[in-house]
Protein backbone atom coordinates (compact mmCIF):
# COMPACT_ATOMS: atom_id res chain seq x y z
CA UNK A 1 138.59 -7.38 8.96
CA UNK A 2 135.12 -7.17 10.69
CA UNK A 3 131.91 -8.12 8.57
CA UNK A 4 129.06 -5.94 8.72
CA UNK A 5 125.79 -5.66 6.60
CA UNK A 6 124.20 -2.72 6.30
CA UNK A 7 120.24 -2.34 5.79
CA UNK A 8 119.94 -0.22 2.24
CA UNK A 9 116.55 1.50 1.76
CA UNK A 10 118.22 3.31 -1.91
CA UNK A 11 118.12 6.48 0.33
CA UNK A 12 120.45 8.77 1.52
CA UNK A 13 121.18 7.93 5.20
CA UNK A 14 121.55 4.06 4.75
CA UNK A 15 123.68 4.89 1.63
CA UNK A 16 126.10 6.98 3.66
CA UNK A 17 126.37 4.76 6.65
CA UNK A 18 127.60 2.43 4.48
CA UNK A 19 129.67 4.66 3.07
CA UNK A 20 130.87 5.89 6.47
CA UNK A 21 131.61 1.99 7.74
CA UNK A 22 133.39 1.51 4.59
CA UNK A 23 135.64 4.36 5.31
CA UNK A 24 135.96 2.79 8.49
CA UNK A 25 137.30 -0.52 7.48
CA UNK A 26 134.30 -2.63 7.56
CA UNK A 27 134.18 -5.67 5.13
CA UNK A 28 130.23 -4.11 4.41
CA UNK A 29 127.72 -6.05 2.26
CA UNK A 30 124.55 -4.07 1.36
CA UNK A 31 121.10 -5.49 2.11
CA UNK A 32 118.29 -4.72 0.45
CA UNK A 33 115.29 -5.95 1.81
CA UNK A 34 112.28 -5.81 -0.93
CA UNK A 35 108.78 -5.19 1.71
CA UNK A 36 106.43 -4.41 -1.24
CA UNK A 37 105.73 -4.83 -4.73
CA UNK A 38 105.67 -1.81 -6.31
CA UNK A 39 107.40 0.17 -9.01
CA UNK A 40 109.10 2.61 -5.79
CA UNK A 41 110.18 -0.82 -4.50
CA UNK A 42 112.23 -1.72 -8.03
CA UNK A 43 113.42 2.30 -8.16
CA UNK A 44 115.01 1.79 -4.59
CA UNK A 45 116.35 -1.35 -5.03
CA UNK A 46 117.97 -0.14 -7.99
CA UNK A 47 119.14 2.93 -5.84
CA UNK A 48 120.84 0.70 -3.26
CA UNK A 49 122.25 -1.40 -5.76
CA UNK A 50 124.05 1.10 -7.55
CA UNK A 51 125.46 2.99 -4.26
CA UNK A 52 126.79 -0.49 -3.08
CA UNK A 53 128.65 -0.66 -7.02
CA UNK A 54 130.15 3.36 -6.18
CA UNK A 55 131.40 2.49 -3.11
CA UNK A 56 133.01 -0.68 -4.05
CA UNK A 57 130.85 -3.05 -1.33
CA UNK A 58 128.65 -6.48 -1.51
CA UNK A 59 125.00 -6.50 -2.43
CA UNK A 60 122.22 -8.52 -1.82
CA UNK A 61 118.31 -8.36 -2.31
CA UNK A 62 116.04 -10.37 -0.41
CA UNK A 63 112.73 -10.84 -1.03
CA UNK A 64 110.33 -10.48 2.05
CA UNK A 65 107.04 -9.40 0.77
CA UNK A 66 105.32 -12.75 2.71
CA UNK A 67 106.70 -11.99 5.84
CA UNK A 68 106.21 -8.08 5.69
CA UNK A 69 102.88 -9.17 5.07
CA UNK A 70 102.50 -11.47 8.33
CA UNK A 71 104.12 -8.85 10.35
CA UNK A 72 103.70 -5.82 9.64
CA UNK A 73 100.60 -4.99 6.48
CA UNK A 74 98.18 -7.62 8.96
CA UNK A 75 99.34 -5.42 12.12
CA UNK A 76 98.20 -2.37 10.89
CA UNK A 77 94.74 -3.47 8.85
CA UNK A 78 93.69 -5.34 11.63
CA UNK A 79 95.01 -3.02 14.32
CA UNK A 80 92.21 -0.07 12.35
CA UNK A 81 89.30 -3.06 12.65
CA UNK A 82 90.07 -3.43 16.27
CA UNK A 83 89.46 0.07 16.97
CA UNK A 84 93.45 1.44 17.64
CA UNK A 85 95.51 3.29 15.68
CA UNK A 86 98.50 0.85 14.80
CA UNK A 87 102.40 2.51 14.59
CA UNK A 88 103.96 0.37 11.82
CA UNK A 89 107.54 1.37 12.28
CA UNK A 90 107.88 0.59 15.56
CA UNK A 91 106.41 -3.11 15.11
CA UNK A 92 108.94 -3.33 11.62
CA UNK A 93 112.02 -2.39 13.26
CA UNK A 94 111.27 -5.21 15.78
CA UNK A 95 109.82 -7.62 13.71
CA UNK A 96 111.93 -6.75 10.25
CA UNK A 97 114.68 -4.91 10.53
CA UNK A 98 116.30 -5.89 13.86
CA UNK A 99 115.46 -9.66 13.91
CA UNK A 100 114.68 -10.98 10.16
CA UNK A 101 117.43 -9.12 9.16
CA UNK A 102 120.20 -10.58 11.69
CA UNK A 103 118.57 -14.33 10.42
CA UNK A 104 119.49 -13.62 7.03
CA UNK A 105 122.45 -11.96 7.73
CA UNK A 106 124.00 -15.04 9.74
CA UNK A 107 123.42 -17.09 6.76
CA UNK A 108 126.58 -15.02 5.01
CA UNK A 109 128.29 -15.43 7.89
CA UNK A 110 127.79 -11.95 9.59
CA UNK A 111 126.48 -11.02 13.01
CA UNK A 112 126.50 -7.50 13.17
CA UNK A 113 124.23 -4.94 11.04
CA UNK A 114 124.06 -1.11 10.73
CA UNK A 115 121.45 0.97 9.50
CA UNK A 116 120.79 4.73 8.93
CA UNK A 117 118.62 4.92 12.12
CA UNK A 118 119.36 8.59 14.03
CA UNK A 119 120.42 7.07 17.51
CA UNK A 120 123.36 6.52 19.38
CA UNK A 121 124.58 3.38 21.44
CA UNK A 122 126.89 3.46 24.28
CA UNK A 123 128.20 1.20 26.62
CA UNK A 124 127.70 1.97 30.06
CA UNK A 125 131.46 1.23 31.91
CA UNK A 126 129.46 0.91 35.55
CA UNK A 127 126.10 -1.99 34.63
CA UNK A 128 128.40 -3.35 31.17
CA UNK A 129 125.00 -2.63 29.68
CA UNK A 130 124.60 -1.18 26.40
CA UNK A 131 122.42 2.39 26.67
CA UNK A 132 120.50 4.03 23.41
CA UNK A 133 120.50 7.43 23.56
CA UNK A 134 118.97 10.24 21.52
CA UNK A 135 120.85 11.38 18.11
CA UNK A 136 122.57 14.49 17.73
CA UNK A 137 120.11 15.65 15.52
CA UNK A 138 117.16 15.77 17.60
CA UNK A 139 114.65 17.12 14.88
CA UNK A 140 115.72 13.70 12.88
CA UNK A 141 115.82 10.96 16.26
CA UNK A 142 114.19 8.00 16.38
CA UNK A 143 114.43 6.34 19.48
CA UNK A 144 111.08 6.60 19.75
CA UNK A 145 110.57 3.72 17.38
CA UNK A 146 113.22 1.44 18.90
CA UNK A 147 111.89 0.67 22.26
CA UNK A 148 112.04 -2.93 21.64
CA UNK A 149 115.27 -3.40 20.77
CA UNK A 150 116.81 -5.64 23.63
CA UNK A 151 120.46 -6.07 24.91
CA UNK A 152 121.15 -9.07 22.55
CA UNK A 153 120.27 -6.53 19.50
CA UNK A 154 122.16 -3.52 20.95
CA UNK A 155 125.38 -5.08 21.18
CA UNK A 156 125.75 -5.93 17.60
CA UNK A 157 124.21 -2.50 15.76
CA UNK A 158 125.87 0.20 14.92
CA UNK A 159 124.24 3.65 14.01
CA UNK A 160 127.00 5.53 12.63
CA UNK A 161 124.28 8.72 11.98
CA UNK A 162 123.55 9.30 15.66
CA UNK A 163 126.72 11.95 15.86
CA UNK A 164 126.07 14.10 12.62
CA UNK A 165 123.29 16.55 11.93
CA UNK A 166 120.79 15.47 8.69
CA UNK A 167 122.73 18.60 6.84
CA UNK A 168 125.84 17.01 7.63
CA UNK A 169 124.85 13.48 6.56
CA UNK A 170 123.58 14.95 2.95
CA UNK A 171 126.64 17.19 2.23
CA UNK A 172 128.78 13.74 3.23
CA UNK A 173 126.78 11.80 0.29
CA UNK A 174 127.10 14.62 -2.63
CA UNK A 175 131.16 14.86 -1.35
CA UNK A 176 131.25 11.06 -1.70
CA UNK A 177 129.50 11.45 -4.95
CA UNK A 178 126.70 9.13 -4.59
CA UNK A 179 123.53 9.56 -6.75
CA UNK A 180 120.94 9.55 -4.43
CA UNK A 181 122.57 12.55 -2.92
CA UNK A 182 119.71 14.72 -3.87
CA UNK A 183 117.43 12.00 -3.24
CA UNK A 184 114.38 13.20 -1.18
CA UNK A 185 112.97 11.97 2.28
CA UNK A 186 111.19 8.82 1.82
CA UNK A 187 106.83 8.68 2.65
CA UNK A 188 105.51 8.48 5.79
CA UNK A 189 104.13 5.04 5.38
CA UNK A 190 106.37 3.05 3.13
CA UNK A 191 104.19 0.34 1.63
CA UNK A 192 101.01 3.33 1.42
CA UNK A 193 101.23 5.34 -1.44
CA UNK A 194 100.62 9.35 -0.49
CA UNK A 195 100.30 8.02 2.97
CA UNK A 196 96.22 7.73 2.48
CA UNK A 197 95.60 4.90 4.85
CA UNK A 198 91.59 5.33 3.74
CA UNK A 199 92.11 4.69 0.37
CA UNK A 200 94.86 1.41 1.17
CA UNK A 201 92.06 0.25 3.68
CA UNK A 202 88.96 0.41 1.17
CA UNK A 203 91.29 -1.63 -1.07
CA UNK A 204 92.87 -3.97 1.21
CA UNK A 205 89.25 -4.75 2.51
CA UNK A 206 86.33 -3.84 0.14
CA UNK A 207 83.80 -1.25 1.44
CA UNK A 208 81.76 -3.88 2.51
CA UNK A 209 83.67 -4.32 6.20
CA UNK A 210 83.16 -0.49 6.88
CA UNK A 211 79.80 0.18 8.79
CA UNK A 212 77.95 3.28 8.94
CA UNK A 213 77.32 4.39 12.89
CA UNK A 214 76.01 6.89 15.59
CA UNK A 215 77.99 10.10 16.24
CA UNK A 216 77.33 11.33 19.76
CA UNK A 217 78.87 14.55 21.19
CA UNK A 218 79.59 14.24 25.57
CA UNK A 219 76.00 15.24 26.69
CA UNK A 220 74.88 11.72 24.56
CA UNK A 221 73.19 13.60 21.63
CA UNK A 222 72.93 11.70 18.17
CA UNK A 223 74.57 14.63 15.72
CA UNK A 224 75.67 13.09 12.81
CA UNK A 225 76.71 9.87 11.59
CA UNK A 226 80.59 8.17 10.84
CA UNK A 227 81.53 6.16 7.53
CA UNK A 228 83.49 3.49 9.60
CA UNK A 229 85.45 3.67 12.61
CA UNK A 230 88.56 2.90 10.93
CA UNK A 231 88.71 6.09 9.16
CA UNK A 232 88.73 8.33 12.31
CA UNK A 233 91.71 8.73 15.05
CA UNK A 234 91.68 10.54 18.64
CA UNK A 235 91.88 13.89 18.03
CA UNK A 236 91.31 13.99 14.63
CA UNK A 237 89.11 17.31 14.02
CA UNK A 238 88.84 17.57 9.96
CA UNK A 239 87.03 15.20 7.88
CA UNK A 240 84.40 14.10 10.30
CA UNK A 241 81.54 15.73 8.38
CA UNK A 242 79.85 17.78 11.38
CA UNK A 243 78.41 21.15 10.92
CA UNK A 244 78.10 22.39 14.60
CA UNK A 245 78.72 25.67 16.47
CA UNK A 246 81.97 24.29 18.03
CA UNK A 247 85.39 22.82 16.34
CA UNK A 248 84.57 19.28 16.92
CA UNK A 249 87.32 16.74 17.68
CA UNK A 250 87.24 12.99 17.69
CA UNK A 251 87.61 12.15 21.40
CA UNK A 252 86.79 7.86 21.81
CA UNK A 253 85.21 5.20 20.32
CA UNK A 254 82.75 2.34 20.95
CA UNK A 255 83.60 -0.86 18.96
CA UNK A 256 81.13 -2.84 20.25
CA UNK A 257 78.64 -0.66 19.81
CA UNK A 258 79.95 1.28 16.23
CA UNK A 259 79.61 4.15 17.88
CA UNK A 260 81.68 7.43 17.05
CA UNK A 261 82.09 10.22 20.37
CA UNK A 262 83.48 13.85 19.49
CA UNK A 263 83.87 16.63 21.51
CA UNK A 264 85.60 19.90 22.22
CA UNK A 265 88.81 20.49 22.21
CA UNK A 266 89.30 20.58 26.54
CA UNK A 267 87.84 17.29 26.10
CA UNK A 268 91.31 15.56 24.04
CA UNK A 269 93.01 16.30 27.81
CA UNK A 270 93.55 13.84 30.63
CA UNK A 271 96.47 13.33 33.19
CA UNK A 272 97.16 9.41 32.99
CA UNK A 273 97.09 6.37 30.47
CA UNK A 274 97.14 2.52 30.62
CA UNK A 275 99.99 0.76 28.57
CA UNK A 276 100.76 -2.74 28.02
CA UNK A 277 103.47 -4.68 26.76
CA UNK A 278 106.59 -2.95 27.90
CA UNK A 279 109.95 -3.50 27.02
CA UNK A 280 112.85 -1.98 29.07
CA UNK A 281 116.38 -1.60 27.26
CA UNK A 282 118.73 -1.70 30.27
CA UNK A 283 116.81 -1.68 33.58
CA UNK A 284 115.33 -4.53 35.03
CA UNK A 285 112.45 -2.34 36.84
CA UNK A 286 110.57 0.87 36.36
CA UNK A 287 111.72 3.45 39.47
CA UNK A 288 107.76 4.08 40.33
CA UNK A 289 109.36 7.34 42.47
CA UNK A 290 111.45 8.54 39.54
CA UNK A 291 110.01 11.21 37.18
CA UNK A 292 110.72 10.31 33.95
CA UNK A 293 110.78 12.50 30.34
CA UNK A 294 107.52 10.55 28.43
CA UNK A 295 106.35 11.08 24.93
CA UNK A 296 103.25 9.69 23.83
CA UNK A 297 104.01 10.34 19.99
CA UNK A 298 106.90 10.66 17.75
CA UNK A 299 105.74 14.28 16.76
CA UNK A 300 105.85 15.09 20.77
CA UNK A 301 107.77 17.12 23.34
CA UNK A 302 108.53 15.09 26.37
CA UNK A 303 106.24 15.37 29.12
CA UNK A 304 107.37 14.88 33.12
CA UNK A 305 105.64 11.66 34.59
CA UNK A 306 105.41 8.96 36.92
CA UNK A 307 105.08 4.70 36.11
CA UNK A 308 103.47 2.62 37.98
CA UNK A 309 103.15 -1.19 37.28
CA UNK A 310 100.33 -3.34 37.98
CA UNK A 311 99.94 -6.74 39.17
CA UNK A 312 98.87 -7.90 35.52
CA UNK A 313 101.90 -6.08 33.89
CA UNK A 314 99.61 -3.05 32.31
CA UNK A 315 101.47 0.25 33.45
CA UNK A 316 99.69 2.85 34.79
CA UNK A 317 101.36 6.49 33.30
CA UNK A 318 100.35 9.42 35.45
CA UNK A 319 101.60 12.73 33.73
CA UNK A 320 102.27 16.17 36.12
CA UNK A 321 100.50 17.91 32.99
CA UNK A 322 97.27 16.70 31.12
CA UNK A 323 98.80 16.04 27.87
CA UNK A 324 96.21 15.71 24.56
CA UNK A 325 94.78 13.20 22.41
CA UNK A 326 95.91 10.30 23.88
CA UNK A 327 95.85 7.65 21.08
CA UNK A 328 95.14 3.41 22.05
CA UNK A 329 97.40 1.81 20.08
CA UNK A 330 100.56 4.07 19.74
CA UNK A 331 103.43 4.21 21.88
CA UNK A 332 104.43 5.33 24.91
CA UNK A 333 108.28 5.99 25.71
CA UNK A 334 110.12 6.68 28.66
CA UNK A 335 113.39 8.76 28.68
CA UNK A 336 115.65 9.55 31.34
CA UNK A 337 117.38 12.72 30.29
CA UNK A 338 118.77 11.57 26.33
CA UNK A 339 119.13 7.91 27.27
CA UNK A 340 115.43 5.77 26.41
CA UNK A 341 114.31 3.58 29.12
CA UNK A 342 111.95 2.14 27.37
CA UNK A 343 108.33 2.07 25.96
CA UNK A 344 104.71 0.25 25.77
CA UNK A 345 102.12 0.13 23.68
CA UNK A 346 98.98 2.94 24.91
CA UNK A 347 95.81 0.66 25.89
């Protein structure tokens, strides 16, 4: 019989793909991995604990707080002090969830995982390489935060939610009976409560590292003045404070300088973007006279465009449409059709 763990948040799409693989055959053993410490932590833990007891499967908890720490709570503090606006779940499912999780996983004995991710992976019968591809739910997909998954990690994951709609995957839990069938969606940002990143920064920090600066509007005028650069994101319009006879939007930044630069709306647009550190899934080059299907956000329609790659490894995106608020540290991904290429991060 095949071994396969299964990464158990205590929600409902982890809880029915284990479900589903158990259906399936699969000797499964639940994983929870505990991130935080918080009484949500303890509730889900609980959650997966007692799905993994209905369903008749293996459980184990492992606690990670130090190294979700390292790699992912440093990432994104220190990612806001730089000046970028950091994308946590893409930098967990590398770090956490598709590489400390196959190291622990080995040490049962097991070398392939599953989680409740919204993709699909295919084989491709021509290259032998393994292709992701969007879900069949594309209001729930999330290929957009698995860019860096590589070959290695592709062959050994399953996603057994990429072929059923969100609907589908809920009626399948309260049929199975499992608790956390009504369960809702989980937060934005798992280890920030309410999803205020202000607040978690303040905390994490002390008010002390957050300097008062200079607003200045495109024509250089001084009209008002920011409570930290860390609170304040490209194209972020409320909460800046400004009382002016335009909507003003957030449109760049000056770290060196602690300056803040707003602006009108027609100023969020441009055509192109620098990335750096790609990762390709299943090509070994970019096609620089292919027009690819781009997204420069999760929240995003894809967008036609063109890659270019420089000397020093930066990529050059050139868009056929401005597209808005383009945001340094997020990601870029590239999409060919429903199959990702691949993805960097926006310099």
């Amino acid at each position: 019989m095949n071994k396969i763990a299964v990464g158990m948040s205590g929600g409902v799409d982890s809880s029915v793909t284990a479900y589903l693989l158990k259906k399936q055959g699969y000797e499964v053993t639940g994983v929870y991995l505990q991130m935080i410490d918080d009484i949500h932590a303890e509730k889900a833990a609980g959650d997966a604990k007692k799905v993994a007891d209905q369903i008749g499967i293996d459980f184990n908890r492992y606690d990670i707080r130090d190294k979700f720490k390292e790699k992912v709570i440093a990432y994104f503090t220190e990612s806001y002090l730089a000046g970028v606006t950091p994308n946590p779940c893409v930098v967990c499912n590398k770090e956490i969830k598709f590489k400390l999780f196959f190291d622990l996983v080995k040490e049962l004995g097991i070398d392939t995982i599953a989680t409740g991710h919204y993709v699909k992976v295919e084989k491709d019968t021509q290259s032998g390489k393994y292709l992701l591809k969007k879900a069949e739910d594309e209001r729930k997909d999330q290929t957009y935060f698995l860019y860096n998954l590589t070959q290695e990690v592709l062959q050994k994951v399953k996603f057994p939610l990429g072929d059923y709609k969100k609907d589908k995957v809920k009626e399948m839990a309260d049929e199975a009976g499992l608790h956390v069938a009504k369960k809702s969606e989980s937060q934005e940002i798992c280890f920030i409560s309410d999803n205020d990143y202000k607040s978690y920064l303040k905390e994490y920090y002390g008010d002390q590292v957050f300097q008062k600066g200079p607003i200045i509007d495109q024509q250089g005028n001084f009209v008002g003045e920011h409570t930290g650069l860390p609170f304040y994101t490209i194209g972020q319009r409320k909460g800046i404070g400004l009382s002016l006879d335009y909507p003003a939007y957030v449109t760049g930044f000056n770290q060196k300088e602690n300056v803040l630069y707003i602006g009108e709306q027609n100023d969020l647009f441009t055509d192109t973007l620098t990335a750096e550190k790609y990762n390709l899934l299943h090509l070994d080059s970019f096609d620089e006279e292919y027009e690819y299907d781009i997204k420069i956000r999760y929240s995003n329609y894809t967008s036609k465009g063109y890659i270019k790659v420089n000397p020093d490894q930066t990529i050059i995106v050139n868009f056929k449409e401005p597209q808005r608020a383009v945001t340094p540290g997020q990601s870029v991904v590239f999409y060919d059709g429903d199959i990702l290429i691949g993805g960097a991060v926006i310099r």
